[in-house]
Protein backbone atom coordinates (compact mmCIF):
# COMPACT_ATOMS: atom_id res chain seq x y z
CA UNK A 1 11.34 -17.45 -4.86
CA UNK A 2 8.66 -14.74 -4.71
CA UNK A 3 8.53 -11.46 -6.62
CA UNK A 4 6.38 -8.92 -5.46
CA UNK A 5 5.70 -5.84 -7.79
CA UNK A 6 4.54 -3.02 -6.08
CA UNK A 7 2.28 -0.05 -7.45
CA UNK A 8 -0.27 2.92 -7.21
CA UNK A 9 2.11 5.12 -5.09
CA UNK A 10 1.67 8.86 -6.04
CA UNK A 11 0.93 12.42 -5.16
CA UNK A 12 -1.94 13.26 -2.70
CA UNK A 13 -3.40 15.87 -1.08
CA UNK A 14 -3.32 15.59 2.88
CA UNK A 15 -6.60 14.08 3.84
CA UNK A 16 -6.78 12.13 0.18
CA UNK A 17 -6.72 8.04 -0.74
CA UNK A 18 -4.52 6.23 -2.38
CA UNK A 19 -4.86 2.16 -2.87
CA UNK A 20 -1.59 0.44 -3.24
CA UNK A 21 -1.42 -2.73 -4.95
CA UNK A 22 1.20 -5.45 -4.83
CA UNK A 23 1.63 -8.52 -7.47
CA UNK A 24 2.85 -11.49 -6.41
CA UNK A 25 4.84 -14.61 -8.59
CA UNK A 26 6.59 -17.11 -8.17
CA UNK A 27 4.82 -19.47 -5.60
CA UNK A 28 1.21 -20.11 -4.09
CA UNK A 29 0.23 -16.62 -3.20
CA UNK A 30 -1.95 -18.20 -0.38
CA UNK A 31 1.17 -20.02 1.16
CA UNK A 32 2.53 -16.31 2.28
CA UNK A 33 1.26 -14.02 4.65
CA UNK A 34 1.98 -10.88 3.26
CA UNK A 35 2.61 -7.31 5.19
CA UNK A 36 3.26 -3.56 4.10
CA UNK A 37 6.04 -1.79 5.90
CA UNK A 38 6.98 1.86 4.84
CA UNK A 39 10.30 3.90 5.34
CA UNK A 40 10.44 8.20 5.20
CA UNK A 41 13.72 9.91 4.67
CA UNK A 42 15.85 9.28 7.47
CA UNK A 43 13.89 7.15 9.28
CA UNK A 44 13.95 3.22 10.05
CA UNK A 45 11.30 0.93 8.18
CA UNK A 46 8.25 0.99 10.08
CA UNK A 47 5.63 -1.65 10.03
CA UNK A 48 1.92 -0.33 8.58
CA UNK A 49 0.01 -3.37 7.73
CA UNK A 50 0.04 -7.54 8.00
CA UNK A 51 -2.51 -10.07 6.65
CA UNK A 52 -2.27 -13.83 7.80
CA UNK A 53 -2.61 -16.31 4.30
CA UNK A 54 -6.73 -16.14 3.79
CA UNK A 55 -6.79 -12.78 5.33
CA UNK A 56 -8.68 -13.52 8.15
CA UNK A 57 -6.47 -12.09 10.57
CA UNK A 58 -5.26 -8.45 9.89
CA UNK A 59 -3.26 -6.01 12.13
CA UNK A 60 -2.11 -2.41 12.12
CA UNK A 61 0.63 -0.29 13.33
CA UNK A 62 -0.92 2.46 15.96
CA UNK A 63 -0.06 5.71 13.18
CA UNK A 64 -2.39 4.36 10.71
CA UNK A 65 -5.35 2.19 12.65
CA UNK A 66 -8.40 3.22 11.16
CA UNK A 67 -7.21 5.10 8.02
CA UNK A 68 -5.66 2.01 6.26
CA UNK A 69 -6.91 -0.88 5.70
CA UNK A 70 -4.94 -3.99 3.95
CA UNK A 71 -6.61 -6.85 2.10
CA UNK A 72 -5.70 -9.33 -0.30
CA UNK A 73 -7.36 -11.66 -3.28
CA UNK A 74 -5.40 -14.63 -3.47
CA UNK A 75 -7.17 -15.74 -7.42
CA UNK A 76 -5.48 -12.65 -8.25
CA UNK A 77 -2.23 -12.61 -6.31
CA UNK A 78 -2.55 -9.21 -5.09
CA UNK A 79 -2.33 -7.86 -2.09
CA UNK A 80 -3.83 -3.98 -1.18
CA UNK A 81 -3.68 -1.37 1.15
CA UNK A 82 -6.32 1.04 0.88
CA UNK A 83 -5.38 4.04 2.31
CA UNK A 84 -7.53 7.08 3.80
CA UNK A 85 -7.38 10.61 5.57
CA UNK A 86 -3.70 10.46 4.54
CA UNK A 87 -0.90 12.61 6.49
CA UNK A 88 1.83 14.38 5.45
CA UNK A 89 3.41 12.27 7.53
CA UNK A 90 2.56 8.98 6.17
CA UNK A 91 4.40 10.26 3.29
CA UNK A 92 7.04 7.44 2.60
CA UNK A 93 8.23 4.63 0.74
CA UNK A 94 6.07 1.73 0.74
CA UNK A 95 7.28 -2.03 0.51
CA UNK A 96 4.80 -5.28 0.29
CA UNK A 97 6.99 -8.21 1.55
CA UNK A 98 6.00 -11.95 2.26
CA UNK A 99 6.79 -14.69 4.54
CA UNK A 100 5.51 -18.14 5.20
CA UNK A 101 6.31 -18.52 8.58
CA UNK A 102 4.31 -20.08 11.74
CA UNK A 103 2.52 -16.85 12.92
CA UNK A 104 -0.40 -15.21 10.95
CA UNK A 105 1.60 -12.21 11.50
CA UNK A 106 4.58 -10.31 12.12
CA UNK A 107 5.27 -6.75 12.79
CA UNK A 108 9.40 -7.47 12.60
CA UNK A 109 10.85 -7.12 9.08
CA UNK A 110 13.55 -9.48 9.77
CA UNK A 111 10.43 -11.67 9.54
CA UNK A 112 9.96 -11.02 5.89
CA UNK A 113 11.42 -13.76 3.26
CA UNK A 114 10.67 -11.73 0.33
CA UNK A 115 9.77 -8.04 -0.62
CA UNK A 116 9.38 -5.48 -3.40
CA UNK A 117 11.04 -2.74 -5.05
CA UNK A 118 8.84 0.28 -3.27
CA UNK A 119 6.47 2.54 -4.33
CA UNK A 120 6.60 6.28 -3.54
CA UNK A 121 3.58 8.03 -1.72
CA UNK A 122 3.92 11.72 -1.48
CA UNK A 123 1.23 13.49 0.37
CA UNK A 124 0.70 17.76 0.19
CA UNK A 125 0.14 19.58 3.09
């Protein structure tokens, strides 16, 4: 098993940054490829962010390319998403979740083994 522990959500003004930050336990951090998926009021859980297991390979979802960016540090077990020029519309909540399958990444959450709790990210207009 995997826990992931998600945090740094909050409220921001639109055009503002927040970093996210997600802890992992449980297993080798570095045998997961980890993504960040979000989910509005409403809505369906949309993909944001994937990182294959050394984070050399990262990709976006089109709504955020260029404001986000995700990272990781595997001596720490954390993974990140550093986002910027935030929209009222990327207000949502945000879930890290891990897998350990073949591909270095996976924009499907039905790919994801494991994922957090959430955290909230409000953003003013």
């Amino acid at each position: 098993q995997v826990q992931l522990v998600e945090s740094g959500g909050g409220l921001v003004q639109a055009g503002g940054s927040l970093r996210l930050s997600c802890v992992a336990s449980g297993r080798t951090f570095s045998n997961y490829a980890m993504g960040w998926f979000r989910q509005a009021p409403g809505k369906e859980r949309e993909f944001v962010a994937a990182i294959s297991w050394i984070g050399g390979t990262t990709y976006y979802g089109d709504s955020v390319k260029g404001r986000f960016t995700i990272s990781r540090d595997n001596a720490k077990n954390t993974l990140y998403l550093q986002m910027n020029s935030l929209k009222p519309e990327d207000a949502a909540v945000y879930y890290c979740a891990a897998h350990n399958k073949g591909r270095p990444y996976y924009t499907n959450e039905g790919a994801y083994d494991y994922w957090g709790q959430g955290t909230q990210v409000t953003v003013s207009s």
